[in-house]
Protein backbone atom coordinates (compact mmCIF):
# COMPACT_ATOMS: atom_id res chain seq x y z
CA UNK A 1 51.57 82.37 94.16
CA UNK A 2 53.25 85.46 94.95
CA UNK A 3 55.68 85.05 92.59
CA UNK A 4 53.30 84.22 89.76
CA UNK A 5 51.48 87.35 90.35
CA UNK A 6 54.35 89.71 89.75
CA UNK A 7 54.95 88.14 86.81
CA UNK A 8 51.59 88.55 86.00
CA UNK A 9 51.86 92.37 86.48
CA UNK A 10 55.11 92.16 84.33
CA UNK A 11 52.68 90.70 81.37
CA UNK A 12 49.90 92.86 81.92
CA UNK A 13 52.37 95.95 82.15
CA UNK A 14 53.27 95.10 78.33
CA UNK A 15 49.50 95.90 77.43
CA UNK A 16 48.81 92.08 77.18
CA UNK A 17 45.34 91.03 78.13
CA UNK A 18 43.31 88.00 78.62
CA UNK A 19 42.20 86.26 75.52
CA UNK A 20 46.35 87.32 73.99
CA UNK A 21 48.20 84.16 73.31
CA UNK A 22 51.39 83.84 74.26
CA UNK A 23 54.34 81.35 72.43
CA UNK A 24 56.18 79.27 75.58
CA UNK A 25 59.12 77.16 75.09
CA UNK A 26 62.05 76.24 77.02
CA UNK A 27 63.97 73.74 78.75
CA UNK A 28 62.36 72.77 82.13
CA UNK A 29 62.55 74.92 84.52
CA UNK A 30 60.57 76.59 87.72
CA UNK A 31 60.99 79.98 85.30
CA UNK A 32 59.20 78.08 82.79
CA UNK A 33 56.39 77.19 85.34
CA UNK A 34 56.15 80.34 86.88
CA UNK A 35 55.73 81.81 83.61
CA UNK A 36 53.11 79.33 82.26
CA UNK A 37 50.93 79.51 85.89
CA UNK A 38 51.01 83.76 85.57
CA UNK A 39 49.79 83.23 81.95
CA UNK A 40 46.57 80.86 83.11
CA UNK A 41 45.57 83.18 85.99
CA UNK A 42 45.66 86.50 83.94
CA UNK A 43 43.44 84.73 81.16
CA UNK A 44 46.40 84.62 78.44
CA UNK A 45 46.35 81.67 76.34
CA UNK A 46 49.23 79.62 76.21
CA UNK A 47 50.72 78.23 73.12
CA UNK A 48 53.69 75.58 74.14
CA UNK A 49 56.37 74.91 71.58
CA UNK A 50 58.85 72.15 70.99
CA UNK A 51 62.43 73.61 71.39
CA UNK A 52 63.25 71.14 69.05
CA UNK A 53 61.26 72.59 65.98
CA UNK A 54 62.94 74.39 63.02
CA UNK A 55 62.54 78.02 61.84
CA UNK A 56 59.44 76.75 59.44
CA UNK A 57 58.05 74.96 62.12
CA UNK A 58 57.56 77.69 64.12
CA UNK A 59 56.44 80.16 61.49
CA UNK A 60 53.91 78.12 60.88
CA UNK A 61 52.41 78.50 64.59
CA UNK A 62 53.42 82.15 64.66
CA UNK A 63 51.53 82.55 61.41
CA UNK A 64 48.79 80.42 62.79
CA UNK A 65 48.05 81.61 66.13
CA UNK A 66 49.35 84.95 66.10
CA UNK A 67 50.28 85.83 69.66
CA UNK A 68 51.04 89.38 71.15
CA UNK A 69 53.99 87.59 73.31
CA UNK A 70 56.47 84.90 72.92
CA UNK A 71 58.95 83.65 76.34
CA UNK A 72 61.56 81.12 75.23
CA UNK A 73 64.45 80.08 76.42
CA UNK A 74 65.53 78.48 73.16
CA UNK A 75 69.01 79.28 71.66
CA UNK A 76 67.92 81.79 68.40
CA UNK A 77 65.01 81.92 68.74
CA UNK A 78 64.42 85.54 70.31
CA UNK A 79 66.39 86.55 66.62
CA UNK A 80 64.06 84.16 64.26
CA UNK A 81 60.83 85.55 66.41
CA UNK A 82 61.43 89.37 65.78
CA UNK A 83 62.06 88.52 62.63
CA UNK A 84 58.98 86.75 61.61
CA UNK A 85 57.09 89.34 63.40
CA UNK A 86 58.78 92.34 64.54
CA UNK A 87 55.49 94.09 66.45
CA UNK A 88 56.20 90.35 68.90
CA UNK A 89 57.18 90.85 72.55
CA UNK A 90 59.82 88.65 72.93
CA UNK A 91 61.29 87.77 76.30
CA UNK A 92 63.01 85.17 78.39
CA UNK A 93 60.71 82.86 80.46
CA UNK A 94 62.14 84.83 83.22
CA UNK A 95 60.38 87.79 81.50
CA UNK A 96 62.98 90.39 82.82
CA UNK A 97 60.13 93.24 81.99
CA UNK A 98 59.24 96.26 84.42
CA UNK A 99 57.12 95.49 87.24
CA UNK A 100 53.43 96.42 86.77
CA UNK A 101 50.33 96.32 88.62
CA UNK A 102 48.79 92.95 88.89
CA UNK A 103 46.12 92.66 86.91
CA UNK A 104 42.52 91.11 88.18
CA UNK A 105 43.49 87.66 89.06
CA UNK A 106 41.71 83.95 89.02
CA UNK A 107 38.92 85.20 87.10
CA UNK A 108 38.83 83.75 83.93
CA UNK A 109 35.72 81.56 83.10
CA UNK A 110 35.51 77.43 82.99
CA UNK A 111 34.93 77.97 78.88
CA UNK A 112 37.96 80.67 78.57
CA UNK A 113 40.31 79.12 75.98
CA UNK A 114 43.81 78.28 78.65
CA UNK A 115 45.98 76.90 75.69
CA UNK A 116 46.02 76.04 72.15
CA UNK A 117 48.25 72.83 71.46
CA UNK A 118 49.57 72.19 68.00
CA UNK A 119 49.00 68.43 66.83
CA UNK A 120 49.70 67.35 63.73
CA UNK A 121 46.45 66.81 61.17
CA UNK A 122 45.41 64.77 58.28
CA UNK A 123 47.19 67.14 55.38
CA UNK A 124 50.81 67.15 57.75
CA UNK A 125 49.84 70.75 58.74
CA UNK A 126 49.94 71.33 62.46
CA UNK A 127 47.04 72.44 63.88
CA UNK A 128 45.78 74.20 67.30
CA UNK A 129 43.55 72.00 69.80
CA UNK A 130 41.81 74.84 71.84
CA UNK A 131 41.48 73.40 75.59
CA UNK A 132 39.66 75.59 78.06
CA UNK A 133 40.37 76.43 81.48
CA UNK A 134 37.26 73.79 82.45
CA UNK A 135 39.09 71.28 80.25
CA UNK A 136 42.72 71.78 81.69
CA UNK A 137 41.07 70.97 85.27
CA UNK A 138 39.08 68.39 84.04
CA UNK A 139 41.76 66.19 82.75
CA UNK A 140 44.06 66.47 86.11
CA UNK A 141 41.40 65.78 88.30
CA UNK A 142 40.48 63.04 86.57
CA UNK A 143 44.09 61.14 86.84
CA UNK A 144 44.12 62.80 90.60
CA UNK A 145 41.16 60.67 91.63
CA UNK A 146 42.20 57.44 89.44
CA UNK A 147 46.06 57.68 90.53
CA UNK A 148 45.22 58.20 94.49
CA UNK A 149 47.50 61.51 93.63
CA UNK A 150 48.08 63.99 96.68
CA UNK A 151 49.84 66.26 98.53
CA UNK A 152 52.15 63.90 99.88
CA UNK A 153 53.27 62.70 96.43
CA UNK A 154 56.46 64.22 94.94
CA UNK A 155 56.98 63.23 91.04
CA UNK A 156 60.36 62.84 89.03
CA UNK A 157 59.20 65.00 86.12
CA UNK A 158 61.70 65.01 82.89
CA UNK A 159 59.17 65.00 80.37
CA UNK A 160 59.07 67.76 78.38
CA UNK A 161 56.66 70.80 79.08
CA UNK A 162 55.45 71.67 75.90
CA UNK A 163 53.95 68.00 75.86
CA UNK A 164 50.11 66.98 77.05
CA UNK A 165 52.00 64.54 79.24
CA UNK A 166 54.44 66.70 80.78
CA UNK A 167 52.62 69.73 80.97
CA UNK A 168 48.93 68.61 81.52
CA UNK A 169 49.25 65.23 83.30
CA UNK A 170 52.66 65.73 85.20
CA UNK A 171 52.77 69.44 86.08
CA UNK A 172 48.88 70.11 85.83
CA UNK A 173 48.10 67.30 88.38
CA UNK A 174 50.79 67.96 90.61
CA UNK A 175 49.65 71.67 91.14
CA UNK A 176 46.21 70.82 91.81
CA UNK A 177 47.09 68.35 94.45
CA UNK A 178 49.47 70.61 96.22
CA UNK A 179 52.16 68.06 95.32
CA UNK A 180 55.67 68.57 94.87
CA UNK A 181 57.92 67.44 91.58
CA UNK A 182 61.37 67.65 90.59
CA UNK A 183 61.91 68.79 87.85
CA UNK A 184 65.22 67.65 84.95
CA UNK A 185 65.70 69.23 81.95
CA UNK A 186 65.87 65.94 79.32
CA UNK A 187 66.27 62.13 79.78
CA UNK A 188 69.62 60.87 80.90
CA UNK A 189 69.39 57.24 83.07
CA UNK A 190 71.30 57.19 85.29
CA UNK A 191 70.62 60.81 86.49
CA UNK A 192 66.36 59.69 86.58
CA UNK A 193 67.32 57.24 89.21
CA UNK A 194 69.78 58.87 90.67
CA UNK A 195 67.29 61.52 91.51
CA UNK A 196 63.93 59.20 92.31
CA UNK A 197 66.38 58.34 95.26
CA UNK A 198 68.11 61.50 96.57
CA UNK A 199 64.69 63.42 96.26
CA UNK A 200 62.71 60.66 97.92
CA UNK A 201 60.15 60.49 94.90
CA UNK A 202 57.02 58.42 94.96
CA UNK A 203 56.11 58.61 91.05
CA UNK A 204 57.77 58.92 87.99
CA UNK A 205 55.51 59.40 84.59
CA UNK A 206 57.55 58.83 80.82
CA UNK A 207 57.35 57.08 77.42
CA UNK A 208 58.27 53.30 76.22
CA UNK A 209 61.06 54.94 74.94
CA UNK A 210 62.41 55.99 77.97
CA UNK A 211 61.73 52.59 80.04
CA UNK A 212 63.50 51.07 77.36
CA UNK A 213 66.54 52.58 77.86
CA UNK A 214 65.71 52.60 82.18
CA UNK A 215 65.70 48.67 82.05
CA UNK A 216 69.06 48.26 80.73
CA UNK A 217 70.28 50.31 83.69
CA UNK A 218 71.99 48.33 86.72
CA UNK A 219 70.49 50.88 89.10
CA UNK A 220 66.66 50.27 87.71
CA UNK A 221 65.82 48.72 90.97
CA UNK A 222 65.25 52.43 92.31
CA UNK A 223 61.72 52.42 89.76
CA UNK A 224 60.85 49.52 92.83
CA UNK A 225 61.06 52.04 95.63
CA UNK A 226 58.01 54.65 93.69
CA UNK A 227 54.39 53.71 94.48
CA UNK A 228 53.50 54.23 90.31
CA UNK A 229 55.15 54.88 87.10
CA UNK A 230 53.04 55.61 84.38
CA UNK A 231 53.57 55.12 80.79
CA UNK A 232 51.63 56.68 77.80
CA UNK A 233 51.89 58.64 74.37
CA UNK A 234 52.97 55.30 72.52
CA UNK A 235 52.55 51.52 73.50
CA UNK A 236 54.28 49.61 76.25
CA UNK A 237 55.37 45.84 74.99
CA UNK A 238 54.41 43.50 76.90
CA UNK A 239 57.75 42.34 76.58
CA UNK A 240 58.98 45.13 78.06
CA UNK A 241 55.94 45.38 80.86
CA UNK A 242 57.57 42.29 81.76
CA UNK A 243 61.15 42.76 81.84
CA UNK A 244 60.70 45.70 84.53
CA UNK A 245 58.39 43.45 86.74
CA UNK A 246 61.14 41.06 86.84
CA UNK A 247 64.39 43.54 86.91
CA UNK A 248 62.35 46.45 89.13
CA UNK A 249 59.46 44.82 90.36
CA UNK A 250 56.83 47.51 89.32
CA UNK A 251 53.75 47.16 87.23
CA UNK A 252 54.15 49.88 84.91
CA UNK A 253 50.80 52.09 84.91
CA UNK A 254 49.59 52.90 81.14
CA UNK A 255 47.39 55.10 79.75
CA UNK A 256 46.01 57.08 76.79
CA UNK A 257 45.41 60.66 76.20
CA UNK A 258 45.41 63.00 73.66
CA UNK A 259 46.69 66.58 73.10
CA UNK A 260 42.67 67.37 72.16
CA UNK A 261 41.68 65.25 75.60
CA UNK A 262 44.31 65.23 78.25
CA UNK A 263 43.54 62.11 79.75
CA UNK A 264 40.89 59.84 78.68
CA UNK A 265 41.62 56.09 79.43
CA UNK A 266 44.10 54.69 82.28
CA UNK A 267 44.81 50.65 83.28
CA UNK A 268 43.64 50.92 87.44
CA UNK A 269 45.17 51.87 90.27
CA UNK A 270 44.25 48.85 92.93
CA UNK A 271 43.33 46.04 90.45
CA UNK A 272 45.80 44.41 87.60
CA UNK A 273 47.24 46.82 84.86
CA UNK A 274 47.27 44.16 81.70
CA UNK A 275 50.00 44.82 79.47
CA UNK A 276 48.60 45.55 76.01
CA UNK A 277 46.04 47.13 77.54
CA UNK A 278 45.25 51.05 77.92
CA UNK A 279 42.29 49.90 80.59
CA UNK A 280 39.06 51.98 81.24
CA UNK A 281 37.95 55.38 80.96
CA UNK A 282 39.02 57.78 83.44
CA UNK A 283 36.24 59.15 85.62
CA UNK A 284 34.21 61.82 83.68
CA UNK A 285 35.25 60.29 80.10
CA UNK A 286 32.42 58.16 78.27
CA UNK A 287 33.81 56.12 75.18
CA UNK A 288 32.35 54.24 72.79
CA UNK A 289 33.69 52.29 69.25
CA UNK A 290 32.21 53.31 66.21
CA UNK A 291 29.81 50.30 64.48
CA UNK A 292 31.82 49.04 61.27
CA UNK A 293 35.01 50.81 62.10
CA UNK A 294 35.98 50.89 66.13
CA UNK A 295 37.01 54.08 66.15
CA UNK A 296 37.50 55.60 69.50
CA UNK A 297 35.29 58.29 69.73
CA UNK A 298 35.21 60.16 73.11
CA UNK A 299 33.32 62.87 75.04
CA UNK A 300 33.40 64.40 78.56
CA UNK A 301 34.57 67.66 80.30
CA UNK A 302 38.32 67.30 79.18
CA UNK A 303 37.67 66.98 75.68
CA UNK A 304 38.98 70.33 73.74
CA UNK A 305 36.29 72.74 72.08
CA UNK A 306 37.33 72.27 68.99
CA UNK A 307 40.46 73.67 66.65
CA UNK A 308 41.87 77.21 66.38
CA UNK A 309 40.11 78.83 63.38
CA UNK A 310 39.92 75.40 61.68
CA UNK A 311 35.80 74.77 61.11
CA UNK A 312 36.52 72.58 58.68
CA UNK A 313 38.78 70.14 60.94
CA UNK A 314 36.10 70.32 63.53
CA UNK A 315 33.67 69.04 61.25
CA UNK A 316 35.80 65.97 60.48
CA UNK A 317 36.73 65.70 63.96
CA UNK A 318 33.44 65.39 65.67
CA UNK A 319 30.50 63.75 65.26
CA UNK A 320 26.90 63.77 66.55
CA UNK A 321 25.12 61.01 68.51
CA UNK A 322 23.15 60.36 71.33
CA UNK A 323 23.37 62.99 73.95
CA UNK A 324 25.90 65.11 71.99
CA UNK A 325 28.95 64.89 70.15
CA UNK A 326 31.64 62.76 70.12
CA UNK A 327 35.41 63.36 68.95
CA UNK A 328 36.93 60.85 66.72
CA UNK A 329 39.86 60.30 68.16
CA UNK A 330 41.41 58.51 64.75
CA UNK A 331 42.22 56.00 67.14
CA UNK A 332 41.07 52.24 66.02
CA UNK A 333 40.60 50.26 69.44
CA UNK A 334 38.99 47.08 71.21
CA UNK A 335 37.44 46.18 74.59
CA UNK A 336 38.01 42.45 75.87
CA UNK A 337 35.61 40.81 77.68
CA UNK A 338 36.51 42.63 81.37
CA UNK A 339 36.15 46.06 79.71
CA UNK A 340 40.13 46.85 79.20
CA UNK A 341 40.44 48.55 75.83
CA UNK A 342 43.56 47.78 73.92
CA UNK A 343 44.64 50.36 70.54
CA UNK A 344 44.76 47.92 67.54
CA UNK A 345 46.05 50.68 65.47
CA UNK A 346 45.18 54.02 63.87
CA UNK A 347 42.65 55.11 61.20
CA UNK A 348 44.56 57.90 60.25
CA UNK A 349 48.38 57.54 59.06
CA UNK A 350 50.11 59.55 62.21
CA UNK A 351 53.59 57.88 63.48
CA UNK A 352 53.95 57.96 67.36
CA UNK A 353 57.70 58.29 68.04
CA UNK A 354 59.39 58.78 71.24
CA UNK A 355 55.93 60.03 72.50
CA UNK A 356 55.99 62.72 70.02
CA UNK A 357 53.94 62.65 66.84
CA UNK A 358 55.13 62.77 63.37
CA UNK A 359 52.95 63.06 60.37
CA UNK A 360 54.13 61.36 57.25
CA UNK A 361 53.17 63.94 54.67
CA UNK A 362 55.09 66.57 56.45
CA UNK A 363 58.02 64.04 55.77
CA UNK A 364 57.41 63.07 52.26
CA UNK A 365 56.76 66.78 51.23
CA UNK A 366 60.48 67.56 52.93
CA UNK A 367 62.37 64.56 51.52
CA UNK A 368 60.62 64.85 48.28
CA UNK A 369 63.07 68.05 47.33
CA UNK A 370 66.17 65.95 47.94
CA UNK A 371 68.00 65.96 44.30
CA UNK A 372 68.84 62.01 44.11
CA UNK A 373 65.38 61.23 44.79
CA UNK A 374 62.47 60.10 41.90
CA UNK A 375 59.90 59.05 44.53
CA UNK A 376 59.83 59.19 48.31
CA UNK A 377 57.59 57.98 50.99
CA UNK A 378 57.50 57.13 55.10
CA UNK A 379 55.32 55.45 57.46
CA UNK A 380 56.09 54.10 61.33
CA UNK A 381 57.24 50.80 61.65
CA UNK A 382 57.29 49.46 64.89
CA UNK A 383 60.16 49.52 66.99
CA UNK A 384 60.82 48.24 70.79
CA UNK A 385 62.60 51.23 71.71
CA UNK A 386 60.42 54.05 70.12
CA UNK A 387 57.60 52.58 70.19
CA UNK A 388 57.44 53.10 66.51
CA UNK A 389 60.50 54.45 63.94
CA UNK A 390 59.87 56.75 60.97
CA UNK A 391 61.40 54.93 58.08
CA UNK A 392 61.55 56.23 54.88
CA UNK A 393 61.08 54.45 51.40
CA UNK A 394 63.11 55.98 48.43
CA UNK A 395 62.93 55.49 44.54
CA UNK A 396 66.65 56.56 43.89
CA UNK A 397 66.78 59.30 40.83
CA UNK A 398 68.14 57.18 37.44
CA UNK A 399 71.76 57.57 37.07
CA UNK A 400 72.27 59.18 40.60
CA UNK A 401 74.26 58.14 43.42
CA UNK A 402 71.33 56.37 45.74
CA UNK A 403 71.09 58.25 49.05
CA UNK A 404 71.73 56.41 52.49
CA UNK A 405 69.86 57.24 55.68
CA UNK A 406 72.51 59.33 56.54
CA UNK A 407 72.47 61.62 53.91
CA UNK A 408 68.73 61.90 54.13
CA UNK A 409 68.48 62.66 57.64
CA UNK A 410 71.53 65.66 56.98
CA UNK A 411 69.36 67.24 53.84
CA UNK A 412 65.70 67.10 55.59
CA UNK A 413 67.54 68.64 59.30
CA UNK A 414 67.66 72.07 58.54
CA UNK A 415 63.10 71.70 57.93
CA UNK A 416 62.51 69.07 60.37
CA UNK A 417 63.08 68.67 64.11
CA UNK A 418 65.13 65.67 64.88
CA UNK A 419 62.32 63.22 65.89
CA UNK A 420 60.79 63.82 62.24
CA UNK A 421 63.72 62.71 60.50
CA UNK A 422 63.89 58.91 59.07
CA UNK A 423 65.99 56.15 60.90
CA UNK A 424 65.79 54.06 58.64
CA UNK A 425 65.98 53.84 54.86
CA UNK A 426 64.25 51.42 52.25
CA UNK A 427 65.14 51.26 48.35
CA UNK A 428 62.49 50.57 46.36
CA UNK A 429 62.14 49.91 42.63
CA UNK A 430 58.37 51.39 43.07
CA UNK A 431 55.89 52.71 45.58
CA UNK A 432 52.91 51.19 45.88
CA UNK A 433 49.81 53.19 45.33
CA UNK A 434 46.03 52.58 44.40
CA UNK A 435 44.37 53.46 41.20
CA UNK A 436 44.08 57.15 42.35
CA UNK A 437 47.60 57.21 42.96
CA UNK A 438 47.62 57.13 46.59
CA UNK A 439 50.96 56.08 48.30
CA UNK A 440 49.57 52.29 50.09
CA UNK A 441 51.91 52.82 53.25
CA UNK A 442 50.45 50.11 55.10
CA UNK A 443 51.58 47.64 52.43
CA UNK A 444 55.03 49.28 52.83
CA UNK A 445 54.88 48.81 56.39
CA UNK A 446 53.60 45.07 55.96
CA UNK A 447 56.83 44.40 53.69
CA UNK A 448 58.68 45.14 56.38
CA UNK A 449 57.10 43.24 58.88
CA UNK A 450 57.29 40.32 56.73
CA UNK A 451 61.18 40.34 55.64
């Protein structure tokens, strides 16, 4: 605490006051924490980044959100910030500033916006969910309670922090139960076991992707030795679920949550966690599936208040009913006959890769400039190690060379961060499209599927 509150003094002494946003990105780190916690208590609002986003990317959310402060750790990015805004603090998330008197502490109010969290929308462009301080709490007590989480816990944390799982499920909940976690900057293996030994952990939280590649590893008998590992942000195979029951013994936890939500659904604690399955709503979340569609729509005291300076996204994203209104989570789902709800797939056309979420018109409109293309289209496919792989469909240009994934993944790098770009690549003689022209990617996706 003490050391969050001279870096809160260090903010304040800048002229930054509650209500500023502040840009944070960085490898993990207990600079990065320190820096995010000092930010919460003096009533800034945090805007995580990806490191891994280009310099468009993050013009965007400069543009967007305009903070008075940015602390990253990222290589360049202290250059390609005073440059897009040269009035920008810009620091190190060890914010080597003067000392300053700390500011009035702990005081900001349950509906004070805590953090704006950029998710990608229908038209590609990322936008800001706006989560309060209330809903921040909200959504770590709530997997505190279901999890059995407390101070005795200690968490192998490699997930990044500038995502909802990381930072608001795996950091969140282990400061507000006084827990301890270790923290490692990326995913390596070897060194995530290595690690839930030496460090004596009890829980380790990550993506399919990441159990994918744990399962192959001779040592992934140290996942048997943690009470719970939770997976979430794409879908578990059964297949998979299986494999490290039999090679680990543990019953992989999953869940679902949202950057707008937190948490909002989790397979139990004490009872069986079905594979397939996301299970039942967390304690404070109420859920119901829309009639004709089953969308899961939401409510409760994690869900965000709505987008940064985007009415008209808030009035496609909620919707009234009884008692209030409910967020469409664009999520299509269905609840057996014990009450487990399983996702059956997505209304809207967002690719979950890795955990992270790609939007396919932010692809297309990318690729679409490449000089030996005529047409150019992508949509998730699934895959057992990602969860789901962004593949991209191309019309070659007539009387050019046709492009391989290779060189489509070199032109679209320098606009798109490296989980964006295409692993695969599909020549077609035509897209498929509607009578308004629409691109039909699920029938892409079903020709896949099919051979």
């Amino acid at each position: 605490m003490d050391r969050t509150a001279a870096v809160a003094g260090r903010l304040a002494g800048t002229g930054l006051v509650a209500g500023d946003r502040v840009l944070l990105s960085g490898p993990s780190s207990v600079d990065l924490v320190v820096a995010h916690v000092a930010c919460l208590r003096s009533g800034l609002v945090v805007v995580p980044v990806n490191g891994g986003y280009t310099k468009a990317e993050l013009a965007h959310i400069v543009a967007d959100s305009r903070p008075s402060a940015a602390l990253v750790d990222q290589d360049g990015w202290k250059e390609i910030l005073v440059g897009l805004s040269p009035e920008l603090r810009v620091a190190g998330t060890d914010i080597r500033w003067d000392d300053g008197p700390v500011p009035n502490l702990d005081s900001a109010a349950s509906a004070d916006p805590a953090l704006i969290g950029y998710t990608s929308g229908t038209t590609g462009v990322p936008r800001g969910a706006v989560l309060t301080q209330a809903n921040l709490l909200a959504g770590a007590e709530s997997v505190r309670r279901a999890w059995h989480w407390t101070a005795e816990d200690r968490l192998l944390l490699c997930l990044p922090l500038f995502h909802m799982h990381g930072l608001g499920v795996g950091l969140h909940g282990s400061l507000l139960t006084g827990a301890s976690a270790v923290l490692q900057q990326g995913f390596e293996p070897r060194r995530v076991l290595r690690g839930i030994v030496d460090h004596d952990c009890t829980m380790f939280f990550g993506v399919p992707t990441m159990y994918h590649r744990l399962v192959d590893d001779e040592a992934v008998g140290a996942l048997g030795d943690l009470r719970l590992c939770v997976s979430g942000s794409a879908p578990l195979s059964p297949l998979l679920h299986g494999r490290l029951r039999a090679q680990a013994g543990i019953s992989v936890l999953e869940r679902y949550g949202m950057t707008e939500t937190v948490m909002l659904v989790s397979n139990p604690y004490d009872q069986e966690r079905r594979a397939g399955s996301v299970g039942f709503p967390l304690p404070g979340v109420e859920l119901r599936l829309a009639d004709g569609t089953g969308e899961i729509q939401v409510r409760g005291p994690n869900v965000f208040t709505g987008y940064w300076e985007r009415p008209d996204a808030d009035a496609e994203a909620f919707v009234d009913g009884p008692g209030g209104r409910w967020f469409r989570t664009g999520d299509l789902g269905s609840i057996d006959d014990d009450g487990y709800l399983s996702i059956i797939g997505r209304a809207k056309e967002l690719i979950i890769t890795g955990g992270l979420n790609v939007h396919p018109r932010e692809v297309d409109d990318v690729l679409a400039g490449h000089p030996g293309l005529s047409e150019v289209a992508v949509a998730g496919v699934p895959s057992e190690e990602w969860g789901e792989d962004v593949v991209a469909w191309i019309v070659p240009l007539p009387g050019s060379p046709t492009p391989n994934v290779e060189d489509i993944r070199a032109f679209a790098s320098t606009n798109l961060a490296a989980h964006k770009l295409p692993r695969r690549v599909v020549v077609v003689d035509a897209l498929p499209r509607n009578v308004l022209g629409k691109v039909l990617r699920h029938e892409l996706r079903e020709a896949v599927a099919h051979g």
